[in-house]
N, C-alpha and C. Protein backbone atom coordinates (compact mmCIF):
# COMPACT_ATOMS: atom_id res chain seq x y z
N UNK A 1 -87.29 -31.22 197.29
CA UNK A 1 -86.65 -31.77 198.50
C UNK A 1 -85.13 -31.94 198.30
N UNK A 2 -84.91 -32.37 196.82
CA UNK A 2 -83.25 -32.32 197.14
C UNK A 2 -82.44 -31.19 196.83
N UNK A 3 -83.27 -30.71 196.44
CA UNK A 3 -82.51 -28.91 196.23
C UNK A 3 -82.55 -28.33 197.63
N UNK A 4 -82.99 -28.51 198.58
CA UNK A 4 -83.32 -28.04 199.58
C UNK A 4 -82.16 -28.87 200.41
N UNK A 5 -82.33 -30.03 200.30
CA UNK A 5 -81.06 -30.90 201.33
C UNK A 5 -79.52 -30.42 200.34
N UNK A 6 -79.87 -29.82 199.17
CA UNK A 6 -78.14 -30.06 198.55
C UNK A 6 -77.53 -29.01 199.43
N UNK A 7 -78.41 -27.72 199.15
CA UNK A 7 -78.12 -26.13 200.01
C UNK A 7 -78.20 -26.00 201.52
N UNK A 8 -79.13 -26.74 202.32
CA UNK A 8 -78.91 -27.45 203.33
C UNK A 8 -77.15 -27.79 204.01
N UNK A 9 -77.08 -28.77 203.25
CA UNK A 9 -75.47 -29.93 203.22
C UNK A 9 -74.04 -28.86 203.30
N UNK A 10 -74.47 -27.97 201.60
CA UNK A 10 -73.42 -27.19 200.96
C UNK A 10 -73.23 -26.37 201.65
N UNK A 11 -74.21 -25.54 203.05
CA UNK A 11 -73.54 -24.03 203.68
C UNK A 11 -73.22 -25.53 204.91
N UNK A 12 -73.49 -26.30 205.37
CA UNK A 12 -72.68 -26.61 206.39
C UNK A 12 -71.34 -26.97 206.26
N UNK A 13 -71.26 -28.08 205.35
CA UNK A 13 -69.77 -28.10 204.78
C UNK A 13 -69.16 -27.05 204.55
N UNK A 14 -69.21 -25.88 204.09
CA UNK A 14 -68.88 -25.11 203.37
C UNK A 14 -68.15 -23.86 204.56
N UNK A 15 -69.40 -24.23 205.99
CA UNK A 15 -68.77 -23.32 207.24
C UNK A 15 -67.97 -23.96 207.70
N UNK A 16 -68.11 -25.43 208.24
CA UNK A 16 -66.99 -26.23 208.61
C UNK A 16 -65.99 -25.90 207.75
N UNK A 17 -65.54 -26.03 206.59
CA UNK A 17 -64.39 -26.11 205.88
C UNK A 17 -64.11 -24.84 205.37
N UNK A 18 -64.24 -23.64 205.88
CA UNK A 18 -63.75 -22.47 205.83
C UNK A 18 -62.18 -22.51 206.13
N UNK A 19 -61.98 -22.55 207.97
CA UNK A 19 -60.77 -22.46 208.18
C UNK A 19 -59.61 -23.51 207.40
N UNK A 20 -59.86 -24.76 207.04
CA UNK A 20 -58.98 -25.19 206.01
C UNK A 20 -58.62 -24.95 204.70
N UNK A 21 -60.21 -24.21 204.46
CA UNK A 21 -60.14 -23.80 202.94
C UNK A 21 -59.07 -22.73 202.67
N UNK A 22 -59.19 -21.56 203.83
CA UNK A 22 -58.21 -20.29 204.14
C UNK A 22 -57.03 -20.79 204.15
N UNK A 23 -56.20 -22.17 204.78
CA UNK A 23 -55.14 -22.65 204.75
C UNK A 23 -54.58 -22.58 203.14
N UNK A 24 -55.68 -23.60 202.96
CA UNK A 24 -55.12 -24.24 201.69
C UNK A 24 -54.95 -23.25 200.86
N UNK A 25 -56.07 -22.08 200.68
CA UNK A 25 -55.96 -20.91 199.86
C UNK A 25 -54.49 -20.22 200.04
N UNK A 26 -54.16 -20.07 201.18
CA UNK A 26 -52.94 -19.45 201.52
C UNK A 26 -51.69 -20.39 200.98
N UNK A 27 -52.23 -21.50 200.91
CA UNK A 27 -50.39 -22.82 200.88
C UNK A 27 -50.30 -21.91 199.04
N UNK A 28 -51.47 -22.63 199.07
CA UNK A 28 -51.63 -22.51 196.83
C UNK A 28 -50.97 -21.15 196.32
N UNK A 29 -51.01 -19.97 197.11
CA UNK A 29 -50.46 -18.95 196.75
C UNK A 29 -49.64 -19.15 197.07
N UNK A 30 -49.11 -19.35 198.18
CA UNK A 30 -47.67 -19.08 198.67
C UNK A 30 -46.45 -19.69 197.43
N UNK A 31 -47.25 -21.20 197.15
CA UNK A 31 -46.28 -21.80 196.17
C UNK A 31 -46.03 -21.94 194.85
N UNK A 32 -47.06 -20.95 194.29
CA UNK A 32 -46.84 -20.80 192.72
C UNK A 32 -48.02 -19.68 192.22
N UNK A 33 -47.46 -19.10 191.12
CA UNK A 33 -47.95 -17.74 191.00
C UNK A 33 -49.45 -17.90 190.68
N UNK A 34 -50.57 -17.62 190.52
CA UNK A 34 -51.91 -17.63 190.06
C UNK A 34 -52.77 -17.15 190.72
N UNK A 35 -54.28 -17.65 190.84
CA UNK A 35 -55.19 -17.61 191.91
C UNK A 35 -55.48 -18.89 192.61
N UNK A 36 -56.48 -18.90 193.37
CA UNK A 36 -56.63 -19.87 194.08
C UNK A 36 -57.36 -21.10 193.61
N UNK A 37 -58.35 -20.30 192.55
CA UNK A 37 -59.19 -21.21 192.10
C UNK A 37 -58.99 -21.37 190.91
N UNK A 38 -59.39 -22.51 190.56
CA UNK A 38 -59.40 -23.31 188.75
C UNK A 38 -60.83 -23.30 188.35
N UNK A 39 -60.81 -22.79 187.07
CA UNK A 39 -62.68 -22.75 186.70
C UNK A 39 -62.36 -23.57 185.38
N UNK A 40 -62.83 -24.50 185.08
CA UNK A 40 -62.67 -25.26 184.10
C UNK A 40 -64.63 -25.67 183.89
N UNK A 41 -64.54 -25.54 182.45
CA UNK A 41 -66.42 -25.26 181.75
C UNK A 41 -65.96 -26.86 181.72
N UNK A 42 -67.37 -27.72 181.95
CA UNK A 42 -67.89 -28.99 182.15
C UNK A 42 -69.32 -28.59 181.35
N UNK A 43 -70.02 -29.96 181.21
CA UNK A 43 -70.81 -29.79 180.53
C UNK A 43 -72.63 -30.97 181.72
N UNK A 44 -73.28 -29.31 181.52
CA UNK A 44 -74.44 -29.96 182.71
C UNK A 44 -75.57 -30.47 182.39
N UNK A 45 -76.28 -29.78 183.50
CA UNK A 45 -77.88 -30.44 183.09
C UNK A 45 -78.26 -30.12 181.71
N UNK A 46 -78.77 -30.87 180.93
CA UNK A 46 -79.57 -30.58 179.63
C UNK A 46 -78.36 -30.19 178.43
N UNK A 47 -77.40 -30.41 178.97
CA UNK A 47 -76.11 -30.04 178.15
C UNK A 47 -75.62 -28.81 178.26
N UNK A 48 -75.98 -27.98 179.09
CA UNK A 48 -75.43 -26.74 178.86
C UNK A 48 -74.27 -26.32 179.91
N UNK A 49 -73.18 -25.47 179.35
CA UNK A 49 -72.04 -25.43 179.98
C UNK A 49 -72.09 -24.57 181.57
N UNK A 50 -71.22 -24.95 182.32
CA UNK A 50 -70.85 -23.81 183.45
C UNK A 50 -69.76 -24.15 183.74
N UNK A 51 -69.15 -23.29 184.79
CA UNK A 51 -68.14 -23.42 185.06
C UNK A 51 -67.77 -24.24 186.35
N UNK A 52 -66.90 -24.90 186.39
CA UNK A 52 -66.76 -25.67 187.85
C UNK A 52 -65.66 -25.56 188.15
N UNK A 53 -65.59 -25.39 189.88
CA UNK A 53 -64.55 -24.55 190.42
C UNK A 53 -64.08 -25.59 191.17
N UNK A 54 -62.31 -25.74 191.48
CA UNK A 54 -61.96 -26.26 192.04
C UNK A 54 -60.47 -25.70 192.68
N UNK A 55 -59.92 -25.83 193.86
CA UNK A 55 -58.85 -24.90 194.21
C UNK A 55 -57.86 -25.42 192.96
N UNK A 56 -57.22 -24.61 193.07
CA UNK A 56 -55.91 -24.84 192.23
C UNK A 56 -54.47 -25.55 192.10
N UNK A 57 -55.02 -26.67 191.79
CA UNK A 57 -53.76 -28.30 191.80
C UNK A 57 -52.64 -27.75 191.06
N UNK A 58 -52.55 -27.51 189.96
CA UNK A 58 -51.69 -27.20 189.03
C UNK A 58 -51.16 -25.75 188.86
N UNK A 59 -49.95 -25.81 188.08
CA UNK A 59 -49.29 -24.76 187.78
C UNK A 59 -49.91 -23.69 186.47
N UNK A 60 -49.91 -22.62 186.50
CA UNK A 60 -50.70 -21.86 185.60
C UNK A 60 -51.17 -22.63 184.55
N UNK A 61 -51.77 -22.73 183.47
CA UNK A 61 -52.02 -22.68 181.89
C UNK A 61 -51.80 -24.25 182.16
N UNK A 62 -51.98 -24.95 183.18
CA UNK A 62 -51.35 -26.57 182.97
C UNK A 62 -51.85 -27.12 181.94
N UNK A 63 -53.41 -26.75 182.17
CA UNK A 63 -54.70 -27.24 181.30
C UNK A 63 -54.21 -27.65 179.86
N UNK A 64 -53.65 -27.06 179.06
CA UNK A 64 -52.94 -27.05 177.98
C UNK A 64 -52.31 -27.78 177.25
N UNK A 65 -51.75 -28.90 178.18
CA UNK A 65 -51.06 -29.27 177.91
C UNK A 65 -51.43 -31.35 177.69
N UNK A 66 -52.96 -31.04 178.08
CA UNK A 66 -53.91 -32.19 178.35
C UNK A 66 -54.51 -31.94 179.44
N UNK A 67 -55.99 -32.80 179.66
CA UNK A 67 -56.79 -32.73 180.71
C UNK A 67 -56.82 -33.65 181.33
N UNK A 68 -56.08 -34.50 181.37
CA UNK A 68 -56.13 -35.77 182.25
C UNK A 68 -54.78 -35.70 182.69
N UNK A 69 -55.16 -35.90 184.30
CA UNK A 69 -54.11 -35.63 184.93
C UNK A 69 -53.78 -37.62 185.40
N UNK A 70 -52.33 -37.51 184.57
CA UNK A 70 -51.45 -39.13 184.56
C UNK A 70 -50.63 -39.47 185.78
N UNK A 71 -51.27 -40.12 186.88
CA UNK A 71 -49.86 -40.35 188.17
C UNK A 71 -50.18 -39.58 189.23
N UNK A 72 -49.95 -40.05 190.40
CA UNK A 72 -49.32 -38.99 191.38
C UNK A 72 -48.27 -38.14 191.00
N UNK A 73 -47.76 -38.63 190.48
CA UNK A 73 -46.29 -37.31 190.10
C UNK A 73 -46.39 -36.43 188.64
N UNK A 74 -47.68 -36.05 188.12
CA UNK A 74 -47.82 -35.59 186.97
C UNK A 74 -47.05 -34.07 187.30
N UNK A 75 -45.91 -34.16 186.45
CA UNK A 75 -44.98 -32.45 186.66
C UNK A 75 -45.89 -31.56 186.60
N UNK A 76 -47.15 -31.19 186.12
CA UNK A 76 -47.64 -30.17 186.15
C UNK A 76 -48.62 -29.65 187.46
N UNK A 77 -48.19 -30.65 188.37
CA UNK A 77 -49.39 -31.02 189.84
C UNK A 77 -48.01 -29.87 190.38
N UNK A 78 -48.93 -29.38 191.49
CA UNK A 78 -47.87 -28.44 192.22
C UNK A 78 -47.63 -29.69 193.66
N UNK A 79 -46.87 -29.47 194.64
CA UNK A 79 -46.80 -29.89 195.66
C UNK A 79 -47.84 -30.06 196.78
N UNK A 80 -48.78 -28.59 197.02
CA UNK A 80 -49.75 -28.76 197.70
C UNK A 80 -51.16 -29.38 196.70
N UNK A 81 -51.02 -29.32 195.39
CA UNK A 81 -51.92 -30.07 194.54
C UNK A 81 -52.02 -30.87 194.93
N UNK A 82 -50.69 -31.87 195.07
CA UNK A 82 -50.93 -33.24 194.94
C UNK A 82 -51.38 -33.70 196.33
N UNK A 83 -50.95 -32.83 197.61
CA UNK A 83 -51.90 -33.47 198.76
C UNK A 83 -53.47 -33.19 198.66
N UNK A 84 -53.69 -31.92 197.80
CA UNK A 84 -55.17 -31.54 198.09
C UNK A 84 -56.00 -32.52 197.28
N UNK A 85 -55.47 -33.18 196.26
CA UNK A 85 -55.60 -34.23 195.07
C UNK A 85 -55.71 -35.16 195.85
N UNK A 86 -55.07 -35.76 196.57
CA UNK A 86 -54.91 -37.13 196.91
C UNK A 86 -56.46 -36.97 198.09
N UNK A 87 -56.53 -36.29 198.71
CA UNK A 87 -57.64 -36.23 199.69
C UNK A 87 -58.76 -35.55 199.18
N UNK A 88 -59.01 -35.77 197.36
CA UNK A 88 -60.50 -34.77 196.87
C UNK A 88 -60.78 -33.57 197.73
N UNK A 89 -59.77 -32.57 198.50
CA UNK A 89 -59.81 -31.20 198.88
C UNK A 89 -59.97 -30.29 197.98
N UNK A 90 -59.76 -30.79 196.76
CA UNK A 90 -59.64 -29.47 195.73
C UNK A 90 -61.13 -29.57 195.31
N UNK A 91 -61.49 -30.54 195.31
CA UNK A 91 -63.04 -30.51 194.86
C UNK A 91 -64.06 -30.00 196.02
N UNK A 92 -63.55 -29.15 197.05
CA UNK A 92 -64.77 -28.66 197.77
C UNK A 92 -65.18 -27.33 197.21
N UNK A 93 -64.47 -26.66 196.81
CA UNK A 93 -65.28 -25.24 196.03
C UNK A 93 -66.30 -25.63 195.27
N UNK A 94 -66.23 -26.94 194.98
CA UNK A 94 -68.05 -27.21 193.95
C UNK A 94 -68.92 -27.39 194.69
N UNK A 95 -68.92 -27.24 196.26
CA UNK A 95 -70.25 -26.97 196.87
C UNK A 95 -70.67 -25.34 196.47
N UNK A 96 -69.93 -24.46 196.49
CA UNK A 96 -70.22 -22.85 195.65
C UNK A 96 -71.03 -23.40 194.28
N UNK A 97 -70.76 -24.64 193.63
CA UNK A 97 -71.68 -25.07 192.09
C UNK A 97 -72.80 -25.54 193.00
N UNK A 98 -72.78 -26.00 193.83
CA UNK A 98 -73.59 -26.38 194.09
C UNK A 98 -75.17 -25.16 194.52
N UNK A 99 -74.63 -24.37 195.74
CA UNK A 99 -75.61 -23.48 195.87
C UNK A 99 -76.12 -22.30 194.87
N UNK A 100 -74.97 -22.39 193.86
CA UNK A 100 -75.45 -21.51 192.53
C UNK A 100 -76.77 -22.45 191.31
N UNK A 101 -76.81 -23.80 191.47
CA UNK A 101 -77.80 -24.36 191.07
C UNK A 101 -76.91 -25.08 190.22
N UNK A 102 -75.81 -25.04 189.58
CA UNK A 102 -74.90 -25.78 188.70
C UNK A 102 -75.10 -27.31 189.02
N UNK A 103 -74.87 -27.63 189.72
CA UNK A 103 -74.45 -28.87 190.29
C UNK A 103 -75.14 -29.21 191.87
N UNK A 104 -75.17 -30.86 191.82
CA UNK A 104 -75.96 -31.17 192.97
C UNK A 104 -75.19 -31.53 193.86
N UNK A 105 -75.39 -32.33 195.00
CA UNK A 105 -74.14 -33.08 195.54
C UNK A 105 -73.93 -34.76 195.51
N UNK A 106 -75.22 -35.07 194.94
CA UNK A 106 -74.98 -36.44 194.26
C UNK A 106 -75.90 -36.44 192.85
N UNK A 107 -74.82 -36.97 191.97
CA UNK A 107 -74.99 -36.99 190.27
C UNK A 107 -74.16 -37.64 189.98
N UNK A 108 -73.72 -37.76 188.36
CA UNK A 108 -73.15 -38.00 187.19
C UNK A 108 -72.32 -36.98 187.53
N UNK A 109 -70.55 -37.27 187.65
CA UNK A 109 -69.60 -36.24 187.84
C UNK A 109 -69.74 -35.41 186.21
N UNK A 110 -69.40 -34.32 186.23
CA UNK A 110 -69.58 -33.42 184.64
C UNK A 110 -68.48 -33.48 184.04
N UNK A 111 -68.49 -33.90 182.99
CA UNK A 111 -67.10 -33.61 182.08
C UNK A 111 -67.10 -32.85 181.10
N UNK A 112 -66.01 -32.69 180.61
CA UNK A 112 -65.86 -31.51 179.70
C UNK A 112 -66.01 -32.17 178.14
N UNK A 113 -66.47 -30.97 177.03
CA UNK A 113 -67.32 -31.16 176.46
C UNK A 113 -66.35 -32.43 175.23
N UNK A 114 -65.19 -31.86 175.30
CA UNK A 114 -64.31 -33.20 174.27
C UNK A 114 -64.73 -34.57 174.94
N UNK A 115 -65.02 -34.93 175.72
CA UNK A 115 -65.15 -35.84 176.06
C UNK A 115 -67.03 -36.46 176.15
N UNK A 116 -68.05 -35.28 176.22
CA UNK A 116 -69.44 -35.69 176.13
C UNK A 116 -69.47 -35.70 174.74
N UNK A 117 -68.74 -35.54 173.70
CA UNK A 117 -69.09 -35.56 172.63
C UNK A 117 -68.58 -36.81 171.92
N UNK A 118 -68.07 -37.97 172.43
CA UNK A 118 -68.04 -38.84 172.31
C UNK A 118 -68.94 -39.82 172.90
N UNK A 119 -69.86 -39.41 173.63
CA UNK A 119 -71.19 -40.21 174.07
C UNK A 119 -72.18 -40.84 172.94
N UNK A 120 -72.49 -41.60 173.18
CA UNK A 120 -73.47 -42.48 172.73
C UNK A 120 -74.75 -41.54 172.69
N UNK A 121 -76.14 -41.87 171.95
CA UNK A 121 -77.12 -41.56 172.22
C UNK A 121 -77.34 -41.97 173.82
N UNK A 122 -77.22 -42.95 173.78
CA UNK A 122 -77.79 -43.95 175.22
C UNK A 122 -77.04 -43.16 176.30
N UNK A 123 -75.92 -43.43 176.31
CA UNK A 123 -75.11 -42.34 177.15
C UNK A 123 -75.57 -41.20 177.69
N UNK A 124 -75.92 -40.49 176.61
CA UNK A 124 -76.24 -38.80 176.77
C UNK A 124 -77.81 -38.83 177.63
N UNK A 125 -77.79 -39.70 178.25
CA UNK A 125 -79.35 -39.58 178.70
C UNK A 125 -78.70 -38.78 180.60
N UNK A 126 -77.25 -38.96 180.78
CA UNK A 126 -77.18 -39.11 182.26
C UNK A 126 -76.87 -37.37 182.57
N UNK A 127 -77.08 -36.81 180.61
CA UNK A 127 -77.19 -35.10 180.61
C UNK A 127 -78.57 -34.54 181.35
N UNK A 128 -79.45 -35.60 181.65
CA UNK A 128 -81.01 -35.34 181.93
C UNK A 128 -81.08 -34.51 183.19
N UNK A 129 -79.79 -35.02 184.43
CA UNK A 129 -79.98 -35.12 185.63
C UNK A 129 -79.17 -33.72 185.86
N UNK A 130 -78.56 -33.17 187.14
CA UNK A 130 -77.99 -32.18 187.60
C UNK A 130 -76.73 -32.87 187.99
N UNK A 131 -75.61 -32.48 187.11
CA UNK A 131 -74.21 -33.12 187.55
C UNK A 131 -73.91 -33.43 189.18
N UNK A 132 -73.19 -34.56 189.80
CA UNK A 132 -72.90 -34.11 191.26
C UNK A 132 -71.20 -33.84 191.65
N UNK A 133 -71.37 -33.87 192.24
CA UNK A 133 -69.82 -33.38 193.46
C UNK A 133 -69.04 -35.50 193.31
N UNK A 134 -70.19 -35.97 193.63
CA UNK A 134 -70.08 -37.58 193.88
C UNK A 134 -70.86 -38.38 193.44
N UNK A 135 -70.50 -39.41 193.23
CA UNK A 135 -71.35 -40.50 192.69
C UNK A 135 -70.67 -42.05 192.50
N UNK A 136 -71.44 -42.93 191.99
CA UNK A 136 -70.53 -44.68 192.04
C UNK A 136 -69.30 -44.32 191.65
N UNK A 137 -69.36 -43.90 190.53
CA UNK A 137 -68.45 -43.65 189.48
C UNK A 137 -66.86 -43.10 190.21
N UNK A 138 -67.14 -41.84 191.03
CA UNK A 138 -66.24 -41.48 191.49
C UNK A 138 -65.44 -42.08 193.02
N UNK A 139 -66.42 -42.80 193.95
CA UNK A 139 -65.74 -44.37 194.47
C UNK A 139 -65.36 -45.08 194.04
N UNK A 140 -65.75 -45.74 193.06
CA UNK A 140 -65.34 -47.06 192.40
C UNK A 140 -63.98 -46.62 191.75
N UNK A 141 -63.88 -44.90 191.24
CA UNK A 141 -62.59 -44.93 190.43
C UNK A 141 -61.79 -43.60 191.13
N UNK A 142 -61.73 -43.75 192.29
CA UNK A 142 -61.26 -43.04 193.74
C UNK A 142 -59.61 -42.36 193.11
N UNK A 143 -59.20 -43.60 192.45
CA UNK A 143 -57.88 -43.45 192.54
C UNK A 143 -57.49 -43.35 190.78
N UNK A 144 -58.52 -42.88 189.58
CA UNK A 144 -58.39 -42.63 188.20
C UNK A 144 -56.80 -42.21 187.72
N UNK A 145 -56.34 -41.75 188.63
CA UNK A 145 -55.61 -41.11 187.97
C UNK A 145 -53.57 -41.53 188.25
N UNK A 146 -54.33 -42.49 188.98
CA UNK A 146 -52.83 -43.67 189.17
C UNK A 146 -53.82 -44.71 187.97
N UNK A 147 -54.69 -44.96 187.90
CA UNK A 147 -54.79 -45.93 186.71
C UNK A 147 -54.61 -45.49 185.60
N UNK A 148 -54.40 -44.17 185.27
CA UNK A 148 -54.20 -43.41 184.16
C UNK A 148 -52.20 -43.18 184.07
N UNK A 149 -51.81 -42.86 185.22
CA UNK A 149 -50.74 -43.02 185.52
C UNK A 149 -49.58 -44.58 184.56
N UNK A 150 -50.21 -45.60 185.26
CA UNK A 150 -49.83 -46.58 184.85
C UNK A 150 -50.18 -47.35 183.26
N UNK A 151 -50.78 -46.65 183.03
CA UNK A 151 -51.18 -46.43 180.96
C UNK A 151 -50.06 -46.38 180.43
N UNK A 152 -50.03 -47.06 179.39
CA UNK A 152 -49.02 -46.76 178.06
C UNK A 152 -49.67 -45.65 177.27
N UNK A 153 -50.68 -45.79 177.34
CA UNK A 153 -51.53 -44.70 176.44
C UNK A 153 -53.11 -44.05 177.52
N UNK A 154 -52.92 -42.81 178.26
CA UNK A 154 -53.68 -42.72 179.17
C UNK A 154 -55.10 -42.02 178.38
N UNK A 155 -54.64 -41.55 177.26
CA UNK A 155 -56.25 -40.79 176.36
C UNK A 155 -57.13 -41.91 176.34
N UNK A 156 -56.44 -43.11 175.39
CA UNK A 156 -56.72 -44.19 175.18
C UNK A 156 -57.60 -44.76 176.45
N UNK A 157 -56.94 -45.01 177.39
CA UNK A 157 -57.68 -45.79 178.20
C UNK A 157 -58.69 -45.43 179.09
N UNK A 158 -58.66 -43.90 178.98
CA UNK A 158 -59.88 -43.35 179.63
C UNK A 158 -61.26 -43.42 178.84
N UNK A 159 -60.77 -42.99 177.28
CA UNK A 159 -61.84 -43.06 176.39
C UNK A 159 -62.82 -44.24 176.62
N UNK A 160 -61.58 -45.41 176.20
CA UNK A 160 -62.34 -46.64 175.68
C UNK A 160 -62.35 -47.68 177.04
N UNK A 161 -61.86 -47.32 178.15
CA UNK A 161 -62.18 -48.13 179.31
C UNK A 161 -62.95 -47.69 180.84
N UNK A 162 -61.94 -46.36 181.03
CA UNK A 162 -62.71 -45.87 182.05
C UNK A 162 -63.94 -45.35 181.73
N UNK A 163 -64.20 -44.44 181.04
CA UNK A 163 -64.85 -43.25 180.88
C UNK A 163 -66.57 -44.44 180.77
N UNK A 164 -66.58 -45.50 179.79
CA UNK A 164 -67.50 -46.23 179.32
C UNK A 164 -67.86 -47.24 180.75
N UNK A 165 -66.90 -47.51 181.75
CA UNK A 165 -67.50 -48.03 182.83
C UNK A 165 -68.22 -46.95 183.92
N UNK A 166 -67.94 -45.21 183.80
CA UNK A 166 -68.11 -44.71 184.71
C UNK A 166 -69.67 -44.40 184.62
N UNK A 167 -69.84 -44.07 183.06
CA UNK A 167 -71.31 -43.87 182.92
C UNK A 167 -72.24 -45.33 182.95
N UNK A 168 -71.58 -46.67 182.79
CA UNK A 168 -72.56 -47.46 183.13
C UNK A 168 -72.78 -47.34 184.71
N UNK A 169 -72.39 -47.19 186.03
CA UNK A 169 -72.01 -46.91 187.23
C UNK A 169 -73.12 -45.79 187.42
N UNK A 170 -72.82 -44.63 186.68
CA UNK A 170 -73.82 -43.78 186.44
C UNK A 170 -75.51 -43.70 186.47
N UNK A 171 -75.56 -44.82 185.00
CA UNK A 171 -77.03 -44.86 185.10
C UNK A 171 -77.38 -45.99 186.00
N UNK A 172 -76.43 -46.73 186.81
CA UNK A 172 -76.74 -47.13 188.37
C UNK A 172 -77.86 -46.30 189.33
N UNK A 173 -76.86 -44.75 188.99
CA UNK A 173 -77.61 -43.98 190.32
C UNK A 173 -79.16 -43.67 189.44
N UNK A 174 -79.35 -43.57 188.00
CA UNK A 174 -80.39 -42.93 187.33
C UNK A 174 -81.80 -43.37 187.75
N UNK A 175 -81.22 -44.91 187.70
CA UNK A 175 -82.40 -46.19 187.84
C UNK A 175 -83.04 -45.60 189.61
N UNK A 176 -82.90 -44.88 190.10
CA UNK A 176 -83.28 -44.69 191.61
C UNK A 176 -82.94 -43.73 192.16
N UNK A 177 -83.27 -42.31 191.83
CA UNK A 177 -82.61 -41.35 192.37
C UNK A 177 -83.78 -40.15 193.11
N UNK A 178 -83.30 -41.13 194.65
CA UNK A 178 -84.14 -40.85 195.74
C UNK A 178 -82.89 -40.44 196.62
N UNK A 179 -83.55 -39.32 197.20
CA UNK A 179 -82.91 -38.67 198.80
C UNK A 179 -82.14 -40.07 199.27
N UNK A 180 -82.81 -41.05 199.74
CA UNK A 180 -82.35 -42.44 200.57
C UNK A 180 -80.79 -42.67 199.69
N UNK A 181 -81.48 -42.76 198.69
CA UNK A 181 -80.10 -43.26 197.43
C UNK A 181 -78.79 -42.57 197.82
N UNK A 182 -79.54 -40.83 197.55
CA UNK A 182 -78.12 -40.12 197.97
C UNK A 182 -77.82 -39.63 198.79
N UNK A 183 -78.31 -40.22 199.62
CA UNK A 183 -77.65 -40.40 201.61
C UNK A 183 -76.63 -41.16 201.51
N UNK A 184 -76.96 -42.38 200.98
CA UNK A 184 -76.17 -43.64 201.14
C UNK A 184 -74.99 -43.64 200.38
N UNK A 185 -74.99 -42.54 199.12
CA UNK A 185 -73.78 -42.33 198.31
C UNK A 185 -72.93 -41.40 198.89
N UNK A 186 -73.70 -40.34 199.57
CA UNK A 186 -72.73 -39.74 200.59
C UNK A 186 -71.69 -40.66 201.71
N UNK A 187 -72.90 -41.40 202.27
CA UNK A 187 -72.04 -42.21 202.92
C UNK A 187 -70.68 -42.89 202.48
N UNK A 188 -71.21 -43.29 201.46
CA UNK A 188 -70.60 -44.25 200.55
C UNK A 188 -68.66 -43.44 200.65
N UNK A 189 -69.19 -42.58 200.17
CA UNK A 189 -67.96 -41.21 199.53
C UNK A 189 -67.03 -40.67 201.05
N UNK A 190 -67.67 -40.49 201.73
CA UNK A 190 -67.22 -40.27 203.06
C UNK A 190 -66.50 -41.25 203.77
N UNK A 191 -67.00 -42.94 203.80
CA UNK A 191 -66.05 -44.16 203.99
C UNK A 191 -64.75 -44.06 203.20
N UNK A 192 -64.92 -43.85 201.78
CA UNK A 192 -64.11 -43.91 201.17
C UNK A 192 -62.83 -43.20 201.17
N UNK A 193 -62.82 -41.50 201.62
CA UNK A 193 -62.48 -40.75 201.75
C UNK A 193 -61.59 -41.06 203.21
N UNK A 194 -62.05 -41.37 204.20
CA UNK A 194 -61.41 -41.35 205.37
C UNK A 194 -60.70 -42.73 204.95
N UNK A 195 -61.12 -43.90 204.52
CA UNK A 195 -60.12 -45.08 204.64
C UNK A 195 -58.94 -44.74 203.84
């Protein structure tokens, strides 16, 4: 049933947000050399890698230079990044993870593997499920990356503060993960998004 509502969800969104997607595809080229899309390997169900796609915030090879993006004004954000950033636009190409089976549309957001490899046994249990698009984790920390921003030390504080509240948030959704549940997290994500 929820594989059926994710693919369901993912071609409607996915027709609706064509003609903006074509925009945005067009701004991202227009303003700095690359492609459109960013494929950065995350780490999924059962632990195993794929790729997850997201339009393209940053300037070529940014990746490189660290994966945590510090501030609204991180120099390596392009201009239309940082609006598509500020309004989670760049994260709609992971409905494409989604209908490829990668990813659901409510889960445990996926991270990349430097970072699952600092998990706990206990932790590593939220590898069980099918990563999502959304979840507590990613309401509650809407705005990560102005709190990362405002860090003296932003590795630091993702490691040992964010990162350890997002998966308790996490096995929030584990304890109950019913259709109803992730209606209501949609909802949830959608309030959030427009306020």
């Amino acid at each position: 049933m929820k594989r059926a509502l994710d693919i369901v969800i993912a071609i409607i969104i996915l027709v609706f947000f064509l003609p903006l997607g074509l925009l945005i595809s067009l701004l991202i080229v227009l303003e700095s050399k690359g492609g459109v899309f960013y494929k950065q390997e995350r780490v999924g169900l059962n632990g195993k890698p794929f790729g997850l796609l997201k339009f393209r915030s940053m300037r070529p090879n940014a990746d490189r230079l660290g994966q945590l993006t510090v501030g609204d004004r991180d120099p390596r954000v392009t201009n239309i990044g940082h609006f598509i950033r500020k309004y989670k636009l760049d994260e709609f190409p992971q409905f494409i993870n989604v209908l490829i089976g990668d990813m659901s549309i409510i889960g445990p957001r996926p991270e990349v593997k430097k970072y699952v490899d600092l998990y706990t046994i206990e932790q590593r249990t939220i590898l069980k499920v099918k990563p999502g698009i959304t979840d507590y984790a990613s309401i509650e920390y809407f705005d990560e990356s102005r709190l990362l921003g405002e860090s003296e030390n932003p590795e630091q504080t993702y490691v040992q503060e964010i990162m350890p509240a997002k998966l308790i948030l996490n096995k929030k959704y584990l304890d109950n993960p019913t259709i109803f549940h992730d209606l209501k997290i949609m909802w949830l994500t959608f309030k959030k998004i427009i306020s």
